[in-house]
C-alpha atoms as a PDB file:
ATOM      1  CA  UNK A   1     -93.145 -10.836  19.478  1.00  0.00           C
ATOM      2  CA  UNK A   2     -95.540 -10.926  16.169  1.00  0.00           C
ATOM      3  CA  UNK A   3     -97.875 -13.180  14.859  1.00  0.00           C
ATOM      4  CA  UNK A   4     -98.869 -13.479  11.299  1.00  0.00           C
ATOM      5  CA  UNK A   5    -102.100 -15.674  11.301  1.00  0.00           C
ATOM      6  CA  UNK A   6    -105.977 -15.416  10.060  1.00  0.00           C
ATOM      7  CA  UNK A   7    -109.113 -16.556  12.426  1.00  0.00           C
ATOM      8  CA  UNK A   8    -110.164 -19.007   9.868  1.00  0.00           C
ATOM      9  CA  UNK A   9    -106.528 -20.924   9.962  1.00  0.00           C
ATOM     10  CA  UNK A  10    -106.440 -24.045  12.345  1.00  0.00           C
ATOM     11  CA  UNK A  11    -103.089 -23.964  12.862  1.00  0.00           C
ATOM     12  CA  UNK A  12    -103.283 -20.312  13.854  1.00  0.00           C
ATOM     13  CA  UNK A  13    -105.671 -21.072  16.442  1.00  0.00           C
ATOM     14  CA  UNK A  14    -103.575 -23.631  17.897  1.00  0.00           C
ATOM     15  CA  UNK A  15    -100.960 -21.265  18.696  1.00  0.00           C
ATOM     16  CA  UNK A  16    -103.255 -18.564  19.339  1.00  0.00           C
ATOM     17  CA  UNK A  17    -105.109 -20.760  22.475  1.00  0.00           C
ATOM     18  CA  UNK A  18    -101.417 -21.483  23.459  1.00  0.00           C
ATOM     19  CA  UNK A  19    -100.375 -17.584  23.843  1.00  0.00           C
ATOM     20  CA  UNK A  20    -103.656 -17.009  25.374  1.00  0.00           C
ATOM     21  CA  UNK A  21    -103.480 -20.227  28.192  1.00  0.00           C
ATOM     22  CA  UNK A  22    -100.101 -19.207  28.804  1.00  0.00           C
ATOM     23  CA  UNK A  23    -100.878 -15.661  29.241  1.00  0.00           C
ATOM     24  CA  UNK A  24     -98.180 -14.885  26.363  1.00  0.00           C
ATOM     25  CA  UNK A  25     -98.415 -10.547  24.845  1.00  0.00           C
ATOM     26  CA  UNK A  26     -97.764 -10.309  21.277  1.00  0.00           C
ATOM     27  CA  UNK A  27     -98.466  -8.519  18.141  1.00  0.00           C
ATOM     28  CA  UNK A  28    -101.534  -9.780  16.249  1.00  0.00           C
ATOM     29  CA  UNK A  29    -100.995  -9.226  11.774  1.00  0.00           C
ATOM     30  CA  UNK A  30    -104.219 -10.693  10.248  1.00  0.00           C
ATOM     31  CA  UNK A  31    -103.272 -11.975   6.782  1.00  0.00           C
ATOM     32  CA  UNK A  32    -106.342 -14.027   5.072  1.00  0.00           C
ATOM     33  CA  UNK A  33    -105.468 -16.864   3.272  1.00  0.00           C
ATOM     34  CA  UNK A  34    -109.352 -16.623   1.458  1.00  0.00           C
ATOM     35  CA  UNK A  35    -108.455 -13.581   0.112  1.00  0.00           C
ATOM     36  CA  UNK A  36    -104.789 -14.467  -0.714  1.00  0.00           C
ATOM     37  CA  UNK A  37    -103.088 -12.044   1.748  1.00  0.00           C
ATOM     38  CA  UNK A  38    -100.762 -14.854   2.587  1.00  0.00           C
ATOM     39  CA  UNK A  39     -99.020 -14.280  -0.975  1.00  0.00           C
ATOM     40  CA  UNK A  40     -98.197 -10.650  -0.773  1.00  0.00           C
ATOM     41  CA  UNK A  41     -94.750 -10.403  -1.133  1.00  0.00           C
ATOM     42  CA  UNK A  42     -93.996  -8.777   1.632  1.00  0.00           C
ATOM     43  CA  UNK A  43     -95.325 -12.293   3.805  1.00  0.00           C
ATOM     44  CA  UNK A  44     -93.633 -14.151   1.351  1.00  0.00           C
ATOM     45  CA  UNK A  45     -90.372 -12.956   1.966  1.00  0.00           C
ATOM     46  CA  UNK A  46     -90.922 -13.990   5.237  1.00  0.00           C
ATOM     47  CA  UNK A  47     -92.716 -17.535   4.545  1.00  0.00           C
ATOM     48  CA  UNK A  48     -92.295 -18.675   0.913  1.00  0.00           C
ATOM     49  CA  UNK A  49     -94.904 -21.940   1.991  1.00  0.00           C
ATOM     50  CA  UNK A  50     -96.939 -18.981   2.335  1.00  0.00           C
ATOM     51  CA  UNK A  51     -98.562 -21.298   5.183  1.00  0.00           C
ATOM     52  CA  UNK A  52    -100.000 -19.919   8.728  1.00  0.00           C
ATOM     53  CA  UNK A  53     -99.057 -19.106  11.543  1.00  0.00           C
ATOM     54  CA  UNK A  54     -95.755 -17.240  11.050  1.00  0.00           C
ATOM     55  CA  UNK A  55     -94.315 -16.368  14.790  1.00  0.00           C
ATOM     56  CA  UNK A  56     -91.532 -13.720  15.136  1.00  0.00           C
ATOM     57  CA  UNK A  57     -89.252 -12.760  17.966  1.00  0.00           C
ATOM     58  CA  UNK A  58     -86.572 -10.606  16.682  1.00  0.00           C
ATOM     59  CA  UNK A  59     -84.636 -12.427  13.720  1.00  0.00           C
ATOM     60  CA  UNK A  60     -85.762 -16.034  15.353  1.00  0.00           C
ATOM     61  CA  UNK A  61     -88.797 -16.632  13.015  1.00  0.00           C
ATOM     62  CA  UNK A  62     -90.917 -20.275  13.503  1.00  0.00           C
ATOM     63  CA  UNK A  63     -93.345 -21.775  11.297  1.00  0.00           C
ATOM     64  CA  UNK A  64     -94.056 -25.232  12.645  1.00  0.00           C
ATOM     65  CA  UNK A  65     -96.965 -24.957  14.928  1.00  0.00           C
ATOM     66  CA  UNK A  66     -95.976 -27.656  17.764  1.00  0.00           C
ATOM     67  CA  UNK A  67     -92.246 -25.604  17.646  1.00  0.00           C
ATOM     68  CA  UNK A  68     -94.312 -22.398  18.148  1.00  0.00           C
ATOM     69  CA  UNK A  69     -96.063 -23.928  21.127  1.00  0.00           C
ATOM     70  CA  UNK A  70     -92.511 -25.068  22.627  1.00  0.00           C
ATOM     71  CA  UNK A  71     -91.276 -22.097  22.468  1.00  0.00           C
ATOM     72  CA  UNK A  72     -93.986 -20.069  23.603  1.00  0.00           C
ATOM     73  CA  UNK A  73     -94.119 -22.628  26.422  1.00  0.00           C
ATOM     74  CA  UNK A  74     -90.106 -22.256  27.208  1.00  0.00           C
ATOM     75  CA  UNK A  75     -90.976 -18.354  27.022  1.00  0.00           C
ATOM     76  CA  UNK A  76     -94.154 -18.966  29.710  1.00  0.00           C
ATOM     77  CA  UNK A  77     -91.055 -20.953  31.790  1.00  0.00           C
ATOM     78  CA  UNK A  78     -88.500 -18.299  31.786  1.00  0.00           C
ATOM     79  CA  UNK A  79     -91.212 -15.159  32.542  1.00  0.00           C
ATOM     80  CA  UNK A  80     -92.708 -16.976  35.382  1.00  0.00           C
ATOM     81  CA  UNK A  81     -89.616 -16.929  37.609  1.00  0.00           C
ATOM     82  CA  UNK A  82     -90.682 -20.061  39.490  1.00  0.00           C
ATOM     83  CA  UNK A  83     -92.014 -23.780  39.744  1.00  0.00           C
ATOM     84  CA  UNK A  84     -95.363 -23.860  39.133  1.00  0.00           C
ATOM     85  CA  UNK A  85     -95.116 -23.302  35.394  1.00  0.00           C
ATOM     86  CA  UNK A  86     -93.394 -26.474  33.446  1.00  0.00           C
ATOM     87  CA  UNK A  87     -93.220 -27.565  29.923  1.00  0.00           C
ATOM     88  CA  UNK A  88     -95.271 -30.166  28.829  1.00  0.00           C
ATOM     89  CA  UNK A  89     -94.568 -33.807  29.590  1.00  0.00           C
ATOM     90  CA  UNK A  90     -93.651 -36.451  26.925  1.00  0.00           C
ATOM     91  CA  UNK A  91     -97.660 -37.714  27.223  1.00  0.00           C
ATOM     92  CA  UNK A  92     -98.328 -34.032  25.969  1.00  0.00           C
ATOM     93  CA  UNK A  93     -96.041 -33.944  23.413  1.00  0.00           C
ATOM     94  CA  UNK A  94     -96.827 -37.045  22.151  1.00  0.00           C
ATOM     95  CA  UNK A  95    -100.906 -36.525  21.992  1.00  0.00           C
ATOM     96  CA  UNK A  96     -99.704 -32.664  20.503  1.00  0.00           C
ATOM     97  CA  UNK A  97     -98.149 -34.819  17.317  1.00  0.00           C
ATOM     98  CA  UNK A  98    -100.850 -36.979  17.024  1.00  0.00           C
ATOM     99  CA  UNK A  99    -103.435 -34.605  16.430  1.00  0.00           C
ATOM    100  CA  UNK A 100    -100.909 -32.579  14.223  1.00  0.00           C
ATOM    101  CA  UNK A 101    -100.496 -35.395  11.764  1.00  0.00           C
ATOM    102  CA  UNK A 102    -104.001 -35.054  10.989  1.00  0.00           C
ATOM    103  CA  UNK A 103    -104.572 -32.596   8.029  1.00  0.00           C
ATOM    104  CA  UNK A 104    -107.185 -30.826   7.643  1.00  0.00           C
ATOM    105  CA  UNK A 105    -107.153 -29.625   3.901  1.00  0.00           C
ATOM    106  CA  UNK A 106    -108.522 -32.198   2.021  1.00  0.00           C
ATOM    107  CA  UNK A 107    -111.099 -33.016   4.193  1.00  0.00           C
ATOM    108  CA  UNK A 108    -112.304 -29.329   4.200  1.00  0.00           C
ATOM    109  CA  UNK A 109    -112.032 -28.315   0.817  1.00  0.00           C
ATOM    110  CA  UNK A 110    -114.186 -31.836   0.511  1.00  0.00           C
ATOM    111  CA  UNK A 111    -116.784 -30.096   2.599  1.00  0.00           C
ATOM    112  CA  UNK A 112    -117.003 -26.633   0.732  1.00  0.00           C
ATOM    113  CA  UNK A 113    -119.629 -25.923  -1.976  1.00  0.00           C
ATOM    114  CA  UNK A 114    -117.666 -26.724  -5.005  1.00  0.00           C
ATOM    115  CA  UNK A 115    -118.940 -22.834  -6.594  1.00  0.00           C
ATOM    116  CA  UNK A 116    -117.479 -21.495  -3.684  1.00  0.00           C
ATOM    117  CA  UNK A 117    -114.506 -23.698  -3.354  1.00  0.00           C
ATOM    118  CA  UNK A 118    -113.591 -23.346  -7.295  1.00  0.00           C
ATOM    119  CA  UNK A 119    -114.617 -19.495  -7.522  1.00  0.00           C
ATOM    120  CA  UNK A 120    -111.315 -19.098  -4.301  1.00  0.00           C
ATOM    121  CA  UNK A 121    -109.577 -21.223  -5.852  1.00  0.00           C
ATOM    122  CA  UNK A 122    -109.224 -19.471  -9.127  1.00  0.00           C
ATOM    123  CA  UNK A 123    -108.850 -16.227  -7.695  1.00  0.00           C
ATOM    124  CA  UNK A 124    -105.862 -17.101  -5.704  1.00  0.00           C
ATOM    125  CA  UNK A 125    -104.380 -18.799  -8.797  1.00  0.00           C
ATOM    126  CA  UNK A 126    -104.789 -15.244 -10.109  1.00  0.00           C
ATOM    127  CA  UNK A 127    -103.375 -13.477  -7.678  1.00  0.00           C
ATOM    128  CA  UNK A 128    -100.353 -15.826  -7.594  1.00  0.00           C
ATOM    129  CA  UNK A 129     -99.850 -15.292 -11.388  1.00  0.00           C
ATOM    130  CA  UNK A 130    -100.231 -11.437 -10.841  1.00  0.00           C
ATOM    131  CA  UNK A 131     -97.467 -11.638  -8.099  1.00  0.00           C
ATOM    132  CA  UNK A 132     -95.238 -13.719 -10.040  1.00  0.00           C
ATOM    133  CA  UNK A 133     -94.928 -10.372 -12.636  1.00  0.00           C
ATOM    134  CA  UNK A 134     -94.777  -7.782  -9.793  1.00  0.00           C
ATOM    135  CA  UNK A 135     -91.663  -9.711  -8.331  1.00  0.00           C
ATOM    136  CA  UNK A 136     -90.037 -12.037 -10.573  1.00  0.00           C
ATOM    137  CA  UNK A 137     -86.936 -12.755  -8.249  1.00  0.00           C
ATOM    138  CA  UNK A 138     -89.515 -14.661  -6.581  1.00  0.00           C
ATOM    139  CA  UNK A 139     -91.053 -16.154  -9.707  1.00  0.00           C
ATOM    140  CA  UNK A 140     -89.963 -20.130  -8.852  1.00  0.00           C
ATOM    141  CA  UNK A 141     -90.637 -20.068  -5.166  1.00  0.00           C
ATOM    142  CA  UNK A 142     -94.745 -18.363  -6.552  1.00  0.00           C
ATOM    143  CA  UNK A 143     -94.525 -21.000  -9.805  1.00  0.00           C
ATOM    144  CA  UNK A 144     -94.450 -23.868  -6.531  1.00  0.00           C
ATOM    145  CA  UNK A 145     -97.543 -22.525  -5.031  1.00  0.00           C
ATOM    146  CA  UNK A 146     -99.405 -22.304  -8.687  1.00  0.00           C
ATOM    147  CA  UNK A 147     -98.234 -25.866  -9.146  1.00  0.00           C
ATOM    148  CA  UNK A 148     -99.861 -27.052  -5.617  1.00  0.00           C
ATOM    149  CA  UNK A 149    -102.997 -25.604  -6.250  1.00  0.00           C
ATOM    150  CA  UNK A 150    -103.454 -27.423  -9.387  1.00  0.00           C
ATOM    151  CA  UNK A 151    -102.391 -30.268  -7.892  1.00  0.00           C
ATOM    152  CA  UNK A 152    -104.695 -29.602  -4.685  1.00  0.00           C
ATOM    153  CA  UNK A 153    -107.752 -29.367  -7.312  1.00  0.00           C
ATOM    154  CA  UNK A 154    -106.876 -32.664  -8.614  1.00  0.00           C
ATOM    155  CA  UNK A 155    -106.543 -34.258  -5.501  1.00  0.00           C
ATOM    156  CA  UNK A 156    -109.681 -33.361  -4.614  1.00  0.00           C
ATOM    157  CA  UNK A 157    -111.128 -35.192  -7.954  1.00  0.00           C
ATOM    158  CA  UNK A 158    -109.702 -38.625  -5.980  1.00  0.00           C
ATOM    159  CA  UNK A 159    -111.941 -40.136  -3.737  1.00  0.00           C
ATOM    160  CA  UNK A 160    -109.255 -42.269  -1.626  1.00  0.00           C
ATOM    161  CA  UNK A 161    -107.540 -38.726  -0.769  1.00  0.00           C
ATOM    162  CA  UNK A 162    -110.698 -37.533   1.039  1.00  0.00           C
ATOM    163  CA  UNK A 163    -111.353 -40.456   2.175  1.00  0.00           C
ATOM    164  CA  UNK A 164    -108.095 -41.252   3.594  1.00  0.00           C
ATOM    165  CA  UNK A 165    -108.297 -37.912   5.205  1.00  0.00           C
ATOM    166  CA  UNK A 166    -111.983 -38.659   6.895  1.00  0.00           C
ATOM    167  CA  UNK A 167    -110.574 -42.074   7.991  1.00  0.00           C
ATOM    168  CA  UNK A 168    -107.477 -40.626   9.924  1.00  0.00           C
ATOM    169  CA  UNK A 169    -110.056 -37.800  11.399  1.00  0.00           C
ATOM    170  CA  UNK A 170    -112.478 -40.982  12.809  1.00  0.00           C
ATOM    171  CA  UNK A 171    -109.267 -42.896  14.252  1.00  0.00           C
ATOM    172  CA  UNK A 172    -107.711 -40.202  15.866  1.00  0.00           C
ATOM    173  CA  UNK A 173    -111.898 -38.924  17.167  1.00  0.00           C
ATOM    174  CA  UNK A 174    -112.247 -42.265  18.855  1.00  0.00           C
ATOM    175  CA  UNK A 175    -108.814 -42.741  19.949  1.00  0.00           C
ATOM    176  CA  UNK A 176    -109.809 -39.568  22.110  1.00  0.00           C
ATOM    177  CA  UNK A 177    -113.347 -40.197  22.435  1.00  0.00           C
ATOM    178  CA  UNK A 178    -111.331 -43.676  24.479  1.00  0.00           C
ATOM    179  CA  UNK A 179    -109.273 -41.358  26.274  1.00  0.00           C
ATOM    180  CA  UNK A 180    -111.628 -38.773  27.847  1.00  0.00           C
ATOM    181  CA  UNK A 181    -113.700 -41.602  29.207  1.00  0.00           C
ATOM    182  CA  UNK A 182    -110.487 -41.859  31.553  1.00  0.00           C
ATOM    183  CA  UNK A 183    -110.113 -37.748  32.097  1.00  0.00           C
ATOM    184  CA  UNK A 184    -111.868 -34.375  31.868  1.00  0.00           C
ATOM    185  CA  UNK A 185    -108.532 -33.358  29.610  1.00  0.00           C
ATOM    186  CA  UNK A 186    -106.864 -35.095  26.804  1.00  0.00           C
ATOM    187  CA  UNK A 187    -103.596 -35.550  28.708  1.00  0.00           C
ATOM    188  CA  UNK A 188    -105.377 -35.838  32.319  1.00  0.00           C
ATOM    189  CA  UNK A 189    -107.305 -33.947  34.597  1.00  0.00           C
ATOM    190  CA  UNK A 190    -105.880 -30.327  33.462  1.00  0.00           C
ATOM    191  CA  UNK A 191    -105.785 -28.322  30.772  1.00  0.00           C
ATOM    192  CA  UNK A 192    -102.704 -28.377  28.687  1.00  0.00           C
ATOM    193  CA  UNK A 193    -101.285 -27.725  24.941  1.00  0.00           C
ATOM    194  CA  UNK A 194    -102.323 -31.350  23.833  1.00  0.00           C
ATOM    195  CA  UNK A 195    -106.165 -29.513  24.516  1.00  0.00           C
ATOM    196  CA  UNK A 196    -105.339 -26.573  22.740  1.00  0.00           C
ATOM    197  CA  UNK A 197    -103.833 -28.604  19.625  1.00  0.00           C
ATOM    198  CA  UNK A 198    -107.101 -30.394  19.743  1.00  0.00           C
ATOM    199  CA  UNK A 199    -109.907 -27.657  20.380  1.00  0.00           C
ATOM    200  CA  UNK A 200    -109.263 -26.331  17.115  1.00  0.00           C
ATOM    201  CA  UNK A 201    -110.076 -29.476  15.129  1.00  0.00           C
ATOM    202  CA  UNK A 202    -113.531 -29.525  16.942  1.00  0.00           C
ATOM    203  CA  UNK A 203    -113.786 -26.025  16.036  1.00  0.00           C
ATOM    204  CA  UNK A 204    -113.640 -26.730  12.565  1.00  0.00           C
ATOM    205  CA  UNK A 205    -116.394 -29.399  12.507  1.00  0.00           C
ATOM    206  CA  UNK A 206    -118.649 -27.130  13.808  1.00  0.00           C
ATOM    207  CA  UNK A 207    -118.373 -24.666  11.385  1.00  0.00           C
ATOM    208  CA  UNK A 208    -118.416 -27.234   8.223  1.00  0.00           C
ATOM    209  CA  UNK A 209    -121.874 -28.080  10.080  1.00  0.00           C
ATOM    210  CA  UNK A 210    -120.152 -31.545  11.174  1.00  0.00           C
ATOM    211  CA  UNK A 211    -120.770 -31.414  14.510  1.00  0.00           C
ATOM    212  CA  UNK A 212    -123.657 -34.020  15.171  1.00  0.00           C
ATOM    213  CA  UNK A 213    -122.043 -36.526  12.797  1.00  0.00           C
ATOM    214  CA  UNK A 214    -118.424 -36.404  14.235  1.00  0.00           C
ATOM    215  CA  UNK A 215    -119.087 -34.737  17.909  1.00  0.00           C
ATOM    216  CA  UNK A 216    -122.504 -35.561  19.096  1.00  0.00           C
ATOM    217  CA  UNK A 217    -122.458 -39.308  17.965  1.00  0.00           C
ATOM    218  CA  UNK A 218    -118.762 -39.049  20.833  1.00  0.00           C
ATOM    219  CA  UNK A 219    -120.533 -38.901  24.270  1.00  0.00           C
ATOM    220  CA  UNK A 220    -116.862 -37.925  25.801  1.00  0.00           C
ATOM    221  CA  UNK A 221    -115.875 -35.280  22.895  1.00  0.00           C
ATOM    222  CA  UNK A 222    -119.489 -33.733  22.895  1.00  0.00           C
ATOM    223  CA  UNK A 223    -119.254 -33.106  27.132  1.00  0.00           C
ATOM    224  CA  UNK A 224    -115.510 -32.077  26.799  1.00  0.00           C
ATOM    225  CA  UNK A 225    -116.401 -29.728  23.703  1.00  0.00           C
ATOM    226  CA  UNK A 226    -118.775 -28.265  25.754  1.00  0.00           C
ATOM    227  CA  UNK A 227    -116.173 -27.611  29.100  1.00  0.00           C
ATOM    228  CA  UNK A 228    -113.711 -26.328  26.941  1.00  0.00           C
ATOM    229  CA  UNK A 229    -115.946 -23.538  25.124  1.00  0.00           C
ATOM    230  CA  UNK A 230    -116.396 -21.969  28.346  1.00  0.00           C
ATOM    231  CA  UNK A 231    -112.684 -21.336  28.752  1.00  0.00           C
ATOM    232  CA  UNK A 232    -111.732 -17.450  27.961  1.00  0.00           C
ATOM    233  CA  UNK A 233    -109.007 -18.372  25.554  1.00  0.00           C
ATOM    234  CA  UNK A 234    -111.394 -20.032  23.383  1.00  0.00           C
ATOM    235  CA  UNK A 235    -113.583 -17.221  23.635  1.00  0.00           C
ATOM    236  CA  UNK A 236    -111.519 -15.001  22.294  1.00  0.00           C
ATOM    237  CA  UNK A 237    -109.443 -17.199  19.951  1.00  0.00           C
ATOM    238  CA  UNK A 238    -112.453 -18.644  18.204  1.00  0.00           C
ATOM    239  CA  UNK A 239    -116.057 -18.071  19.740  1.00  0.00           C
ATOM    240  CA  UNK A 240    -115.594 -14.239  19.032  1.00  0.00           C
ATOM    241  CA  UNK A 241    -115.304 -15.260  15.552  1.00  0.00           C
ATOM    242  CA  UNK A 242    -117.576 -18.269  15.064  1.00  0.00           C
ATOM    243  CA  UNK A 243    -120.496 -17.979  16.996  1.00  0.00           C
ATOM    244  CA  UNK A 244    -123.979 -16.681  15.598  1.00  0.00           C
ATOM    245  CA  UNK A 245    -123.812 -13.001  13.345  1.00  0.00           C
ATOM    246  CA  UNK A 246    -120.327 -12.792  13.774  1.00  0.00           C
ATOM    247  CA  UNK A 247    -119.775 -15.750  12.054  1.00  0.00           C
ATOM    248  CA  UNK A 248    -121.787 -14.550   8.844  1.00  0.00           C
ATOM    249  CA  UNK A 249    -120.401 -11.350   9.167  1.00  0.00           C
ATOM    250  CA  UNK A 250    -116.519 -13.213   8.920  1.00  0.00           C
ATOM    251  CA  UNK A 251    -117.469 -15.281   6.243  1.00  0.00           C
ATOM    252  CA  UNK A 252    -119.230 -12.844   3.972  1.00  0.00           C
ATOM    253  CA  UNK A 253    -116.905  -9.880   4.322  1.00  0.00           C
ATOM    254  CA  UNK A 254    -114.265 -12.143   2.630  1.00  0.00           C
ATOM    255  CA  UNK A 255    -117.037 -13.309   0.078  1.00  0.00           C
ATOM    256  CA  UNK A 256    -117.323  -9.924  -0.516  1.00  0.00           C
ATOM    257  CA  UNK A 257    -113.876  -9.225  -1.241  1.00  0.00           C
ATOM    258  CA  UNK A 258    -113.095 -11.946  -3.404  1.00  0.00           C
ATOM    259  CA  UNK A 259    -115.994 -11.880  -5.488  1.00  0.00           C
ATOM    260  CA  UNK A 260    -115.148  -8.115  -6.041  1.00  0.00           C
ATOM    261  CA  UNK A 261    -111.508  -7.990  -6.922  1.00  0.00           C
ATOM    262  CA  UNK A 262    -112.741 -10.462  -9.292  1.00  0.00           C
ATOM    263  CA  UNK A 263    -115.362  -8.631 -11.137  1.00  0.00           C
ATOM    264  CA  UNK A 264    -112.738  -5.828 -11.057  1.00  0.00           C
ATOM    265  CA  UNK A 265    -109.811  -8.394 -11.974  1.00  0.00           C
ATOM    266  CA  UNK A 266    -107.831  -6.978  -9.538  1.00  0.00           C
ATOM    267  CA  UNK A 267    -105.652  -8.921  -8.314  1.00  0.00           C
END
């Protein structure tokens, strides 16, 4: 089994905490959307959305992230031989969707210094451009992804898009924030996928320096933010990459790159 995904994706972290909670091997391929990885051709064969995760077992390829989980949770099912591993209930499934409808993009790029945002952002028009020559059988399917990030940009320019974005984030923070003051977990008094679709968004937060505004004002969400850091999956899923030097070190080797290959207009 493979996984194509990057540290910094939120969707790839959702599936990653779901390998690692359900003690799942696989093959790890890093491919950084930052730097544009995601739209070599030779992922884009594979995913023409060009969007992460990508998971692979033999020719059955997913890209949804709650199908992922399923299936990773069917595989979890089979391995185990017995009882005491199930799938998730409806109540799990359900909360798993909720916090899936929520996207993050807007809301992030929102959150970005606009140098840095626009300096990525016209780099990885460039490299789409440059790919679009190298392999012109795929010209349309790279012409789509030129065309969304124009259209991303302008987006951006809109006030109601962020905002809507910000307001679905709050409703679906204190929906939670509701629920935990009824359970340690989002789906009861265990851990389960619903926590590892959510753990993530937290994640993310914290590293726009959001934390105090969106987690610490949440009595519930700042005491279960702080349980579910301790866990091992999210200490290797995310904490290995997001906590103190490391952190810097992630975010300004990919800087580095970018900033580089432009000076060098390589693309």
């Amino acid at each position: 089994m493979q996984l194509y995904h990057h540290p910094y994706s939120l969707d790839s972290q959702k599936v990653r905490l779901a390998l690692e909670e359900q003690s799942i091997d696989y093959t790890s391929y890093h491919v950084n959307p930052i730097t544009a990885k995601n739209m070599d051709s030779s992922f884009f064969k594979i995913n023409p959305s060009a969007k992460l995760p990508v998971f692979q077992n033999g020719s059955h390829i997913i890209f949804d992230t709650i199908e992922i989980i399923q299936y990773i949770e069917r595989i979890a099912v089979v391995s185990s031989g017995t009882d005491e591993i199930m799938p998730s209930s409806r109540e799990v499934v359900e909360w798993m969707h909720k916090i899936q409808e929520w996207n993050p993009k807007y809301f992030t790029l929102a959150h970005i210094p606009e140098k840095y945002r626009l300096t990525v952002t016209r780099f990885i028009r460039r490299v789409v451009i440059s790919r679009m020559a190298e392999t012109p059988e795929m010209a349309a399917a790279y012409h789509r992804k030129l065309r969304e990030a124009y259209e991303t940009e302008d987006k951006l320019k809109n006030k109601s898009v962020v905002k809507q974005s910000t307001d679905h984030l709050v409703a679906l923070l204190d929906e939670i924030e509701l629920k935990l003051s009824e359970t340690s977990y989002i789906a009861g008094e265990e851990f389960t996928m619903a926590d590892a679709v959510f753990i993530p968004v937290l994640a993310r937060l914290e590293l726009l320096k959001l934390a105090d505004e969106y987690i610490g004002s949440r009595p519930n969400i700042s005491e279960y933010w702080i349980l579910v850091q301790q866990r091992p999956s999210y200490k290797k899923v995310i904490g290995k990459y997001f906590k103190g030097w490391r952190k810097h070190k992630t975010l300004l080797k990919t800087w580095c790159f970018v900033h580089i290959r432009t000076l060098l207009r390589r693309y």
